[in-house]
C-alpha atoms as a PDB file:
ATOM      1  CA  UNK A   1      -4.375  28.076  21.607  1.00  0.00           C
ATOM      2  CA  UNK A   2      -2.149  29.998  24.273  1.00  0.00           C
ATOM      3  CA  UNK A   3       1.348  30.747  23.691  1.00  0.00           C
ATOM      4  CA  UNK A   4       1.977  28.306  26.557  1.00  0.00           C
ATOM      5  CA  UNK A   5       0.099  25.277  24.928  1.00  0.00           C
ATOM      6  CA  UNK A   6       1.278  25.757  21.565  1.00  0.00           C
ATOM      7  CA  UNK A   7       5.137  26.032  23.135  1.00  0.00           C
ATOM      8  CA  UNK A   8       3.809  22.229  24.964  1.00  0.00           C
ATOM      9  CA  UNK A   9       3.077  21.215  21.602  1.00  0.00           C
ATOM     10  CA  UNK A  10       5.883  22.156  19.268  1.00  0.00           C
ATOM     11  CA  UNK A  11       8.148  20.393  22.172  1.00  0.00           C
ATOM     12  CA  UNK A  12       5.992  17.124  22.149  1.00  0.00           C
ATOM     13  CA  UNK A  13       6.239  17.208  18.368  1.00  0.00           C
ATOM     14  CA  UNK A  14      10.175  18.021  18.404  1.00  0.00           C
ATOM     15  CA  UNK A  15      10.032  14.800  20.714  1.00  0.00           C
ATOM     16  CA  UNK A  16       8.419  12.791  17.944  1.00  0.00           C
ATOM     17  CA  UNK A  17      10.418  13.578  15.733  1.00  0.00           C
ATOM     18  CA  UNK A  18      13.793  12.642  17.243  1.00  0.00           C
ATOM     19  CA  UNK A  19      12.760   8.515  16.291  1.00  0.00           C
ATOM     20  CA  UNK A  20      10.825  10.073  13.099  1.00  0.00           C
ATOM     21  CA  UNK A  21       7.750   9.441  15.170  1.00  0.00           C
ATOM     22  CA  UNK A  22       8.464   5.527  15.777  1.00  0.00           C
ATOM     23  CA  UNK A  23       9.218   4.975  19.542  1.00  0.00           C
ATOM     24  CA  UNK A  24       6.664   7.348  21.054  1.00  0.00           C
ATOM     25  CA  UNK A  25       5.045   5.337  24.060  1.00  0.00           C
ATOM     26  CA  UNK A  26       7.045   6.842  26.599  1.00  0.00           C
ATOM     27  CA  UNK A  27       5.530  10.525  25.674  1.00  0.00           C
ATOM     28  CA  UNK A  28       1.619   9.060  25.599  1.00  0.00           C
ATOM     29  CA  UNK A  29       1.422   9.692  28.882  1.00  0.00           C
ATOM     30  CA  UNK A  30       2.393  13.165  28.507  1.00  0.00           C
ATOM     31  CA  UNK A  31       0.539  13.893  25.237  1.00  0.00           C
ATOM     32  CA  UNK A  32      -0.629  17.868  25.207  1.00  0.00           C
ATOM     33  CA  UNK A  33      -4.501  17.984  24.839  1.00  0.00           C
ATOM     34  CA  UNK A  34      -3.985  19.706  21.514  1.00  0.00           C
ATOM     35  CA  UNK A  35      -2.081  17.354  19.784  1.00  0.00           C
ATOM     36  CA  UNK A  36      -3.713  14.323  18.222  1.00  0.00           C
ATOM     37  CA  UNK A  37      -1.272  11.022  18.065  1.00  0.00           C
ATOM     38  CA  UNK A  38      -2.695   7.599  17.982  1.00  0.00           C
ATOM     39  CA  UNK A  39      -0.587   4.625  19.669  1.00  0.00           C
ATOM     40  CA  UNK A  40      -1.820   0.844  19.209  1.00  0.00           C
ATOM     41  CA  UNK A  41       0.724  -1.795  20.309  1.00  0.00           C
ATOM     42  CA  UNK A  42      -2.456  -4.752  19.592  1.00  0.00           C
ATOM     43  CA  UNK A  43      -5.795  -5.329  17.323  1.00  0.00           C
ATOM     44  CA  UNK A  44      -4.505  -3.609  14.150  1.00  0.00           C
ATOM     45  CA  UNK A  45      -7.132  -2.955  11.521  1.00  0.00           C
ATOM     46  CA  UNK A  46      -6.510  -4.748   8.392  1.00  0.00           C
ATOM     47  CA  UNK A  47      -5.257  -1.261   6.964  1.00  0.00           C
ATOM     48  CA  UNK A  48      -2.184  -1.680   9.058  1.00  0.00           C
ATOM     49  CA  UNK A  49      -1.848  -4.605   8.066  1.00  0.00           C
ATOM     50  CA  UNK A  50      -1.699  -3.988   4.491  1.00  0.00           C
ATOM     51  CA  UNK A  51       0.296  -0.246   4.832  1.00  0.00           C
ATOM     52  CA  UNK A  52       2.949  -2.742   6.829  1.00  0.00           C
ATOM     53  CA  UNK A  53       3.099  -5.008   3.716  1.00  0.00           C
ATOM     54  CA  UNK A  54       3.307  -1.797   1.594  1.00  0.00           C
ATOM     55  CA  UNK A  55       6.415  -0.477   3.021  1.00  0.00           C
ATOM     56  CA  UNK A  56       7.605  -4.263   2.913  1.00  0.00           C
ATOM     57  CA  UNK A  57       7.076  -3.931  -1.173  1.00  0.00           C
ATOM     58  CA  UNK A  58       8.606  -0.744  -1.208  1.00  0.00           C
ATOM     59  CA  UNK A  59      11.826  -2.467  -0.085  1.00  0.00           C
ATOM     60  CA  UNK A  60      11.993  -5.881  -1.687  1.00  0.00           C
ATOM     61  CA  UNK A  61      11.449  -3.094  -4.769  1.00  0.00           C
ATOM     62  CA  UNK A  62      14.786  -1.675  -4.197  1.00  0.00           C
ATOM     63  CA  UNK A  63      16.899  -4.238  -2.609  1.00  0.00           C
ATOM     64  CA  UNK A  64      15.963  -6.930  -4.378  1.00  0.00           C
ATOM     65  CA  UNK A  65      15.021  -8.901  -1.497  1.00  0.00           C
ATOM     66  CA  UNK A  66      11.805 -11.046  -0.608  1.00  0.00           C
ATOM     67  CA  UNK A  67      11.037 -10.420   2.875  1.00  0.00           C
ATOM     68  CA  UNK A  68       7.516 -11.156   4.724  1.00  0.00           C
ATOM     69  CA  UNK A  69       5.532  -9.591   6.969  1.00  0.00           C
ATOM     70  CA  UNK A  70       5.655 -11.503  10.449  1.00  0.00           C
ATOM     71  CA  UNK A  71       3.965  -9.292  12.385  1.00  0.00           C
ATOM     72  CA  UNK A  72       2.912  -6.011  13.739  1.00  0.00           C
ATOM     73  CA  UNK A  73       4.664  -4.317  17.007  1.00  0.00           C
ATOM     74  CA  UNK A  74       3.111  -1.030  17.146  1.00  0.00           C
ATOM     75  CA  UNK A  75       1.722   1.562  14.801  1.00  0.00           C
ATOM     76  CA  UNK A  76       1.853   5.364  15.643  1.00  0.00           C
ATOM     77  CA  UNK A  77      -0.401   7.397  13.257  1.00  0.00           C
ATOM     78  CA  UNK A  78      -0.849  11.303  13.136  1.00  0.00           C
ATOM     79  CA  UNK A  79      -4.226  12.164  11.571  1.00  0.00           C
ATOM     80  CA  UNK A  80      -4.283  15.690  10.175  1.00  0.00           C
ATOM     81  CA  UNK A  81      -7.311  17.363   8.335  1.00  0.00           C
ATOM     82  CA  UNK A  82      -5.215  16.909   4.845  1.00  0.00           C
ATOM     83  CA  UNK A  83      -3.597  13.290   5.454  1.00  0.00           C
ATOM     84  CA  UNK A  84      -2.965  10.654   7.661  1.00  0.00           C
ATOM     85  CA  UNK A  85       0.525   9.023   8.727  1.00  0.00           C
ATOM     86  CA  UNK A  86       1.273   6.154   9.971  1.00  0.00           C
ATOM     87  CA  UNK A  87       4.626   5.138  11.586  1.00  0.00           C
ATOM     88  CA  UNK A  88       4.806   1.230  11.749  1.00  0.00           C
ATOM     89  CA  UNK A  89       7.086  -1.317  13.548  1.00  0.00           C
ATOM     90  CA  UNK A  90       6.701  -4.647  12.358  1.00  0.00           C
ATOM     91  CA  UNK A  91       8.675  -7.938  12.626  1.00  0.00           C
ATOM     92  CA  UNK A  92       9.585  -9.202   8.833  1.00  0.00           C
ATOM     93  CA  UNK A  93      10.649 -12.850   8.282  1.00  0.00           C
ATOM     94  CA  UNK A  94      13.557 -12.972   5.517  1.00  0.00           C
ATOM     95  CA  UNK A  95      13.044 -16.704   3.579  1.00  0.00           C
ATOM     96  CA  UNK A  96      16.044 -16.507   1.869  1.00  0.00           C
ATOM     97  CA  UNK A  97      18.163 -15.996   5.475  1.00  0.00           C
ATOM     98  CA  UNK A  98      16.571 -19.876   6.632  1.00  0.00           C
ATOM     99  CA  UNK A  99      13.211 -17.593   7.661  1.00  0.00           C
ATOM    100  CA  UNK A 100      15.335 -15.415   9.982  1.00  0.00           C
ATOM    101  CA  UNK A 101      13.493 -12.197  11.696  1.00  0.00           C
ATOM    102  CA  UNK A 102      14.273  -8.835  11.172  1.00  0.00           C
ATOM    103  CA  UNK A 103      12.684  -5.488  12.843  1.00  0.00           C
ATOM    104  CA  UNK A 104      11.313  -3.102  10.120  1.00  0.00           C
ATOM    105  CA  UNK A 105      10.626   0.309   9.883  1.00  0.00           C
ATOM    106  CA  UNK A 106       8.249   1.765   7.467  1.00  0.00           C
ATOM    107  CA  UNK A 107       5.731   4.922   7.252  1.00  0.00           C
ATOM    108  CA  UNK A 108       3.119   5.425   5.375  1.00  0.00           C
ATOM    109  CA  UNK A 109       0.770   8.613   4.446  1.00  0.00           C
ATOM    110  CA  UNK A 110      -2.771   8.065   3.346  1.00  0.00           C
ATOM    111  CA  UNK A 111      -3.988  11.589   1.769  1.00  0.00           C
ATOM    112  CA  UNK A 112      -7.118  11.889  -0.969  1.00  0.00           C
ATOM    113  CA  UNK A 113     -10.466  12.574  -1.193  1.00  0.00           C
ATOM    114  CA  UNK A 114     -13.571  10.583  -2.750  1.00  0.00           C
ATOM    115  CA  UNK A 115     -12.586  10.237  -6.425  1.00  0.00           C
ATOM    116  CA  UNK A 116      -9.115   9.239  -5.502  1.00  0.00           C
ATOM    117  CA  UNK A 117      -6.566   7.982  -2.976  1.00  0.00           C
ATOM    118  CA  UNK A 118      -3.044   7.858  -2.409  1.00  0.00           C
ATOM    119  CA  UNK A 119      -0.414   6.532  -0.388  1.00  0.00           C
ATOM    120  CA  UNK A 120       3.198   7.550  -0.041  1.00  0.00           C
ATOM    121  CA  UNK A 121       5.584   5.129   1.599  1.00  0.00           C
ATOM    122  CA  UNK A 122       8.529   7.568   2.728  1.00  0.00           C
ATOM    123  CA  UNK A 123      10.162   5.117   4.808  1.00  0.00           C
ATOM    124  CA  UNK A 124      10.778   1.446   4.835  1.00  0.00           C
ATOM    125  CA  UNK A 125      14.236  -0.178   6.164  1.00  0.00           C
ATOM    126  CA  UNK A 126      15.137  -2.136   8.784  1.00  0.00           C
ATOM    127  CA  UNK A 127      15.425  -0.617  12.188  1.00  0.00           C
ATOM    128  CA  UNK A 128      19.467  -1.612  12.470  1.00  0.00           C
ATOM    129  CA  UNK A 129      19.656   0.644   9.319  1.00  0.00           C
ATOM    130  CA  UNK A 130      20.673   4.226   9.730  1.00  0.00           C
ATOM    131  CA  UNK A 131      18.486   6.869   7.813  1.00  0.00           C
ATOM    132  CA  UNK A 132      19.354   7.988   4.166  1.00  0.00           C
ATOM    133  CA  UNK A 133      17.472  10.281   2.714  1.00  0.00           C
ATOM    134  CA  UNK A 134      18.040   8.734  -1.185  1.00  0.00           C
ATOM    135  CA  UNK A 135      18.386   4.476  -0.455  1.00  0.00           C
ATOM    136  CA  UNK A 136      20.511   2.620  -2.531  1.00  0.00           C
ATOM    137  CA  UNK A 137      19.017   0.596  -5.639  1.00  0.00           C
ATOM    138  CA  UNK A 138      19.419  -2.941  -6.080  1.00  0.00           C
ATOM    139  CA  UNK A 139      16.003  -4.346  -6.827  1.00  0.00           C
ATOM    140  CA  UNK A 140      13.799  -4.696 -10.238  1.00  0.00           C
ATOM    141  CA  UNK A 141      13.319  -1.325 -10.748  1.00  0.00           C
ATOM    142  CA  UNK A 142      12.680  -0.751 -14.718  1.00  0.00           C
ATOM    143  CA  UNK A 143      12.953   2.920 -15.556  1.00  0.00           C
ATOM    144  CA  UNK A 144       9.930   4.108 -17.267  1.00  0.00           C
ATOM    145  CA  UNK A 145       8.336   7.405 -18.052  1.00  0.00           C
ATOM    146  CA  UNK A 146       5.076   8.134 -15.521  1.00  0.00           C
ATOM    147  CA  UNK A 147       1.674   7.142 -17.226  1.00  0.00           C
ATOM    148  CA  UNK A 148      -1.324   8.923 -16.514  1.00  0.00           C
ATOM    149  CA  UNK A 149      -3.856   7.850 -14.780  1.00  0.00           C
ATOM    150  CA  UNK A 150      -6.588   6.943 -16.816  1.00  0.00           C
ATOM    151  CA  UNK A 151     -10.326   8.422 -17.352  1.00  0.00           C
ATOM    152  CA  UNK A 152     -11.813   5.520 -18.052  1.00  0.00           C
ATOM    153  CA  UNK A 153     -11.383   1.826 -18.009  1.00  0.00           C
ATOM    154  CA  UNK A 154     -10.295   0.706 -21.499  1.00  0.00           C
ATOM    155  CA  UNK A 155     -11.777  -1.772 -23.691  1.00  0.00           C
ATOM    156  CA  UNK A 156     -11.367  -5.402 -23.927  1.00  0.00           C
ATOM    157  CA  UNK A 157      -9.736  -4.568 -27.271  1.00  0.00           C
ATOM    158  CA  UNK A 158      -7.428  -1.963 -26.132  1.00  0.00           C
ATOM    159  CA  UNK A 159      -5.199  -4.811 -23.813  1.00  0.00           C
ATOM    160  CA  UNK A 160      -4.726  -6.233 -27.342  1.00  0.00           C
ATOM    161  CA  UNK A 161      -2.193  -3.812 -28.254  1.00  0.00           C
ATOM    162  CA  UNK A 162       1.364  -5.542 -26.987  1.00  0.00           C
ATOM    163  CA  UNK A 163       3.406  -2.082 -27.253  1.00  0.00           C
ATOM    164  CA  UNK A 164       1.143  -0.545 -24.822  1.00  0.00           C
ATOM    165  CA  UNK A 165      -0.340  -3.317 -22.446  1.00  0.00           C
ATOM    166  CA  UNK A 166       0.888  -6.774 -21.405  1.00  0.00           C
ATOM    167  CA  UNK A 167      -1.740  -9.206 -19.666  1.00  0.00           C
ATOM    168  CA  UNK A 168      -0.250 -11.356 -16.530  1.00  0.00           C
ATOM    169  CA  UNK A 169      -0.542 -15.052 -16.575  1.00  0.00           C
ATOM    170  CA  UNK A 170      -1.738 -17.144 -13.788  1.00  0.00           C
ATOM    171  CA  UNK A 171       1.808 -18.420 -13.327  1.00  0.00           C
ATOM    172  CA  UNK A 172       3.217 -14.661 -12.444  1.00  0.00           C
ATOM    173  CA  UNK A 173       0.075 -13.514 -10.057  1.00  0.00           C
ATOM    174  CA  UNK A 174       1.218 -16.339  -8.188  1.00  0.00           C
ATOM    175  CA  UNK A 175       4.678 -15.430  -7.962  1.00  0.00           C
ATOM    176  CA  UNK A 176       4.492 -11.547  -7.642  1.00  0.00           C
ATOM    177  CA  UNK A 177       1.632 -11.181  -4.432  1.00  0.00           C
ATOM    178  CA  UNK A 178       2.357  -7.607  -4.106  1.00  0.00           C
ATOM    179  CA  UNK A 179      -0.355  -7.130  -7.078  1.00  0.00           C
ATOM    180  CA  UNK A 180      -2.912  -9.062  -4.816  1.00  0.00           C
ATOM    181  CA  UNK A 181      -1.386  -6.324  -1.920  1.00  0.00           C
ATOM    182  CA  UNK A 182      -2.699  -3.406  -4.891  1.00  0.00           C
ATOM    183  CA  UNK A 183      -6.111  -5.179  -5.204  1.00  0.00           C
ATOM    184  CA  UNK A 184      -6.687  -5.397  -1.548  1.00  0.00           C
ATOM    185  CA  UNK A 185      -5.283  -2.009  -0.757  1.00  0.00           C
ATOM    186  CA  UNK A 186      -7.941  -0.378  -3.310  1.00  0.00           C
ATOM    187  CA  UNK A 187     -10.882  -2.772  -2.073  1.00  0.00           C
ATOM    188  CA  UNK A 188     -10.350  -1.131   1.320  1.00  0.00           C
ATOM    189  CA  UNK A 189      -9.983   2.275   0.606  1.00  0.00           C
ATOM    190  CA  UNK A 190     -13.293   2.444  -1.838  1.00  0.00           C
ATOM    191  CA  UNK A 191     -15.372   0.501   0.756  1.00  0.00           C
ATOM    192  CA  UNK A 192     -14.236   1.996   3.788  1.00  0.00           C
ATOM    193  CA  UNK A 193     -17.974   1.840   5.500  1.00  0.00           C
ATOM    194  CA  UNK A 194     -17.871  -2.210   4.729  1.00  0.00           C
ATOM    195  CA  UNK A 195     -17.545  -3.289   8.799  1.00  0.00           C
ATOM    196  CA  UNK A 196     -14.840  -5.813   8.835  1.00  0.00           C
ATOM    197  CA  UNK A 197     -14.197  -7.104   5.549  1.00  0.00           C
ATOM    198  CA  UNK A 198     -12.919 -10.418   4.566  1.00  0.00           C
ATOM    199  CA  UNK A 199      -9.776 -10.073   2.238  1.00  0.00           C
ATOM    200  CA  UNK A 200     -10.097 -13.599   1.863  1.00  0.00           C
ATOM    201  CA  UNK A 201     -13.144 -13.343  -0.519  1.00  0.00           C
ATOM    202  CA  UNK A 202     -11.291 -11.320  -3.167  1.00  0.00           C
ATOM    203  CA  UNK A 203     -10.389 -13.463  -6.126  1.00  0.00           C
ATOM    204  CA  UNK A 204      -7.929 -12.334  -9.227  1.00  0.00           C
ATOM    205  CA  UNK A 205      -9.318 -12.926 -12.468  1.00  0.00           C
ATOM    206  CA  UNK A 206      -7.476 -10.409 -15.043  1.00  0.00           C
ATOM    207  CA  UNK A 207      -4.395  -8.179 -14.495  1.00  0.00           C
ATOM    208  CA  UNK A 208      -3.069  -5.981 -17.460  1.00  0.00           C
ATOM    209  CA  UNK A 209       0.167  -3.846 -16.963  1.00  0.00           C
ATOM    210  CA  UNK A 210       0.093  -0.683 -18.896  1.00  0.00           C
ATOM    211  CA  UNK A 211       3.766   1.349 -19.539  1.00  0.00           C
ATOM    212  CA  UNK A 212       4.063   4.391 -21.628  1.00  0.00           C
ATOM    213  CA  UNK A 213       6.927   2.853 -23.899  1.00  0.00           C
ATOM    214  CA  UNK A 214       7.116  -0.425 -25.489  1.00  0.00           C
ATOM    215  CA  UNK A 215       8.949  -2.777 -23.206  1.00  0.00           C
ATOM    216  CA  UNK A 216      11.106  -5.634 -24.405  1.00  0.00           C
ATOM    217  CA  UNK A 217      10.498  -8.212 -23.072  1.00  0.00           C
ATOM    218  CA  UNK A 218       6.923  -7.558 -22.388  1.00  0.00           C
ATOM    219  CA  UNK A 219       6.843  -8.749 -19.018  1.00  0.00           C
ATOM    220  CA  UNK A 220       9.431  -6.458 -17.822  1.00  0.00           C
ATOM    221  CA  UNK A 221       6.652  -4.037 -17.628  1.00  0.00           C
ATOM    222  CA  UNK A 222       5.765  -5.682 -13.811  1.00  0.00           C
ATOM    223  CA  UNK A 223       9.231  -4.525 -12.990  1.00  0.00           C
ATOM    224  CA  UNK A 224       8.426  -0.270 -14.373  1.00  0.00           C
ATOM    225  CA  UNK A 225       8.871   2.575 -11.522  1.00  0.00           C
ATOM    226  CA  UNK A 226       5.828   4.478 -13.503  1.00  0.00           C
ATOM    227  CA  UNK A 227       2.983   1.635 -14.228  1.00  0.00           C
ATOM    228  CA  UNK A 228      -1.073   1.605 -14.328  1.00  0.00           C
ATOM    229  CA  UNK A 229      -2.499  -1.438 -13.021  1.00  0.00           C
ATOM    230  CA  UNK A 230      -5.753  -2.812 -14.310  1.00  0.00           C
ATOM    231  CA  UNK A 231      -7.012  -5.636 -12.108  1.00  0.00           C
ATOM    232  CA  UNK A 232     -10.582  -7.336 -12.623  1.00  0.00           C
ATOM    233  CA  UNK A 233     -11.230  -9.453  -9.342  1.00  0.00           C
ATOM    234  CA  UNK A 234     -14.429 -11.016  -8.281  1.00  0.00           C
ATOM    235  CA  UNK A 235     -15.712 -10.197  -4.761  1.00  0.00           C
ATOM    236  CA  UNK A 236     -17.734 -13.376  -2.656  1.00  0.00           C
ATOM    237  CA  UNK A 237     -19.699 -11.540  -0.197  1.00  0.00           C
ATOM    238  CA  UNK A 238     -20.832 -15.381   0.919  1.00  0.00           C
ATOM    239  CA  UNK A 239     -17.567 -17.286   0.588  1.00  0.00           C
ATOM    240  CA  UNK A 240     -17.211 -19.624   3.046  1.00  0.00           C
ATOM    241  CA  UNK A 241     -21.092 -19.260   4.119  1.00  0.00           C
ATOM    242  CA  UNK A 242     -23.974 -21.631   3.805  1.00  0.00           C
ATOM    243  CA  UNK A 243     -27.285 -20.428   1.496  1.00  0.00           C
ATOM    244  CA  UNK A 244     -29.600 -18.193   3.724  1.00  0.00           C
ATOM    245  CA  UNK A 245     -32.611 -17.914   1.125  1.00  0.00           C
ATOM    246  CA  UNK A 246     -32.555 -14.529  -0.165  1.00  0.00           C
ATOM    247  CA  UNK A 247     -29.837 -13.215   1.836  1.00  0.00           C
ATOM    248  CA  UNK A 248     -27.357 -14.639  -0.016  1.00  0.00           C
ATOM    249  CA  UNK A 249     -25.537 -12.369  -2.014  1.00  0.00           C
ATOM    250  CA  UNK A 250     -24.213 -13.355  -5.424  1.00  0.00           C
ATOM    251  CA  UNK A 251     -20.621 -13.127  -6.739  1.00  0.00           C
ATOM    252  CA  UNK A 252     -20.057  -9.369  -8.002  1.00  0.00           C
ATOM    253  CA  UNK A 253     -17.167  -8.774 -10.517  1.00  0.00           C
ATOM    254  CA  UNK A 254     -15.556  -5.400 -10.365  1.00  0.00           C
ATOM    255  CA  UNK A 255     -12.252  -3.276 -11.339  1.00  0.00           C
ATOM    256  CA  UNK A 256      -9.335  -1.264  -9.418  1.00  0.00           C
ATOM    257  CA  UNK A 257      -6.919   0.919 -11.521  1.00  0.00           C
ATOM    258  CA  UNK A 258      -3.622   1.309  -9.661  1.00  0.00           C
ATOM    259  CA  UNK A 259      -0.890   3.997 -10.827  1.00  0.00           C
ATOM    260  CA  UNK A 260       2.043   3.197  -9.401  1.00  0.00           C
ATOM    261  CA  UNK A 261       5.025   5.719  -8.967  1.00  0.00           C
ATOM    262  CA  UNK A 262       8.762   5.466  -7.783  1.00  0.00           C
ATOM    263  CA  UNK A 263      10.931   8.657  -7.246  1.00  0.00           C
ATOM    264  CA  UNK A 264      14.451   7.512  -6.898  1.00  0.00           C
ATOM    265  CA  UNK A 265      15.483  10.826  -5.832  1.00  0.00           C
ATOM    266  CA  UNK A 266      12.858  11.314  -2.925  1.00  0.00           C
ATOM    267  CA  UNK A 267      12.876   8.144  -2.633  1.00  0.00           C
ATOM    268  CA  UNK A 268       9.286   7.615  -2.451  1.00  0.00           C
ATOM    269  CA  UNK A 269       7.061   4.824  -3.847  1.00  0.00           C
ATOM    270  CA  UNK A 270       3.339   5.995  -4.338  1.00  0.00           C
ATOM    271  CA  UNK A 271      -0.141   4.717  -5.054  1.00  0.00           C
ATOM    272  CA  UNK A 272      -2.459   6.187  -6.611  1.00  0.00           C
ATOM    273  CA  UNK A 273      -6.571   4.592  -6.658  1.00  0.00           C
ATOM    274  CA  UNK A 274      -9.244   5.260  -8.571  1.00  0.00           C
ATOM    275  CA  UNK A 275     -12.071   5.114  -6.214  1.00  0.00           C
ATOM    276  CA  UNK A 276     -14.526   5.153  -8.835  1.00  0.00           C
ATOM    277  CA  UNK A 277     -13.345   1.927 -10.282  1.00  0.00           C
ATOM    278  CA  UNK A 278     -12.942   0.248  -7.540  1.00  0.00           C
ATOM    279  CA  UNK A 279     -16.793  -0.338  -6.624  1.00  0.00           C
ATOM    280  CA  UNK A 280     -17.805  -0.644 -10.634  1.00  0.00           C
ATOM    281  CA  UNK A 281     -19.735  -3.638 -11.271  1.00  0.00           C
ATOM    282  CA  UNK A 282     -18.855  -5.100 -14.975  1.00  0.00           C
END
């Protein structure tokens, strides 16, 4: 690259990041060959979609608020050889305000390789909010120690042991979606070749929460900053679809194991995925 372009570039980046790389359309147009910055303001990929609920999460998390994603006004994302961000403004309906609409900020990076994947949301506030680099707390946060990520799935036996695990009831999948937002999030990102997939056909069966001490009460674990996830769900490639002889595909039961992470002084929430769970048939 000549001094000249690489001056272009460092100016268009400098640009960027003066709305932390939100409102950008007015530079597209002007976008140095060398620098690679993707701008959608329609047809968003279900990733989006779920990266948008993500950030969403992230700050019901620490507010304590329940806000929904509306919809999606534009996504910016920057891929790099390392990682991918994605800068995303989104309408969020608040149901507690009388379903009022707010405009929300929130950016996510998607960095890993084939074994695993993981997502850091650095951002997520509304856009009348000014920046802070440490947000307040006044969610459901339960301070935990980090668990590791596992090696291996455990054994039906092992979610027996109440100090260590505690199994979700029907009642509480129902009531806390986000986990369905975990399943989906690891579906996508272990079958990222499957054209077009229908989220639809993912069903819940099993969710165990594992924290590394013994939390009273149990279900408190749901609300830990460091948490492992194990969710069994059942895939119907033919939901919705009328028999085709042979071509139609059985139900296939299969596993995602979800670390979850929340650094209160960064301020970050992250995912981690086991991809090699995530395709496992049981």
């Amino acid at each position: 690259m000549r001094e000249e372009d690489y001056e272009k570039c460092r100016e268009f980046w400098n640009r960027v990041g003066e709305s932390e790389g939100f409102d950008v359309e007015h530079l597209m147009d002007k976008i140095p060959g060398w620098c690679l910055l993707h701008y959608q303001n329609s047809d968003f990929d279900s990733k989006v979609f779920l990266y948008a609920k993500l950030g969403i999460h992230k700050y019901n998390m620490l507010q304590g608020t329940n806000l929904e994603l509306s919809c999606i006004e534009k996504c910016n994302s920057r891929p790099t050889p390392a990682f991918t961000g994605y800068s995303i403004t989104l309408v969020a309906k608040d149901p507690s305000a009388g379903g009022s609409l707010v405009t929300f900020q929130t950016k996510v990076v998607n960095e890993g390789r084939y074994k695993s994947k993981t997502l850091t949301v650095s951002i997520a506030r509304l856009k009348s909010e000014p920046p802070r680099a440490n947000p307040e707390h006044h969610g459901w946060l339960y301070d935990c120690a980090q668990v590791r990520l596992p090696d291996e799935w455990p054994s039906e036996d092992a979610f027996n042991d109440k100090k260590r695990y505690y199994v979700m009831k029907k009642s509480e999948l129902r009531k806390h979606d986000w986990i369905r937002l975990y399943m989906e999030l690891a579906f996508i990102h272990a079958n990222k070749y499957l054209p077009n997939p229908n989220l639809s056909n993912l069903v819940i069966m099993k969710v165990a929460v594992e924290t590394e001490e013994n939390v009273k009460p149990p279900n408190e674990r749901l609300k830990a900053r460091n948490a492992v996830f194990y969710i069994r769900y059942r895939y119907y490639p033919n939901k919705g679809r009328a028999p085709k002889g042979n071509g139609h595909k059985p139900p296939r039961d299969r596993v995602a194991i979800v670390k979850r992470t929340m650094d209160m002084n960064k301020g970050l929430l992250k995912l981690v995925f086991d991809n090699r769970y995530a395709k496992t048939l049981l």
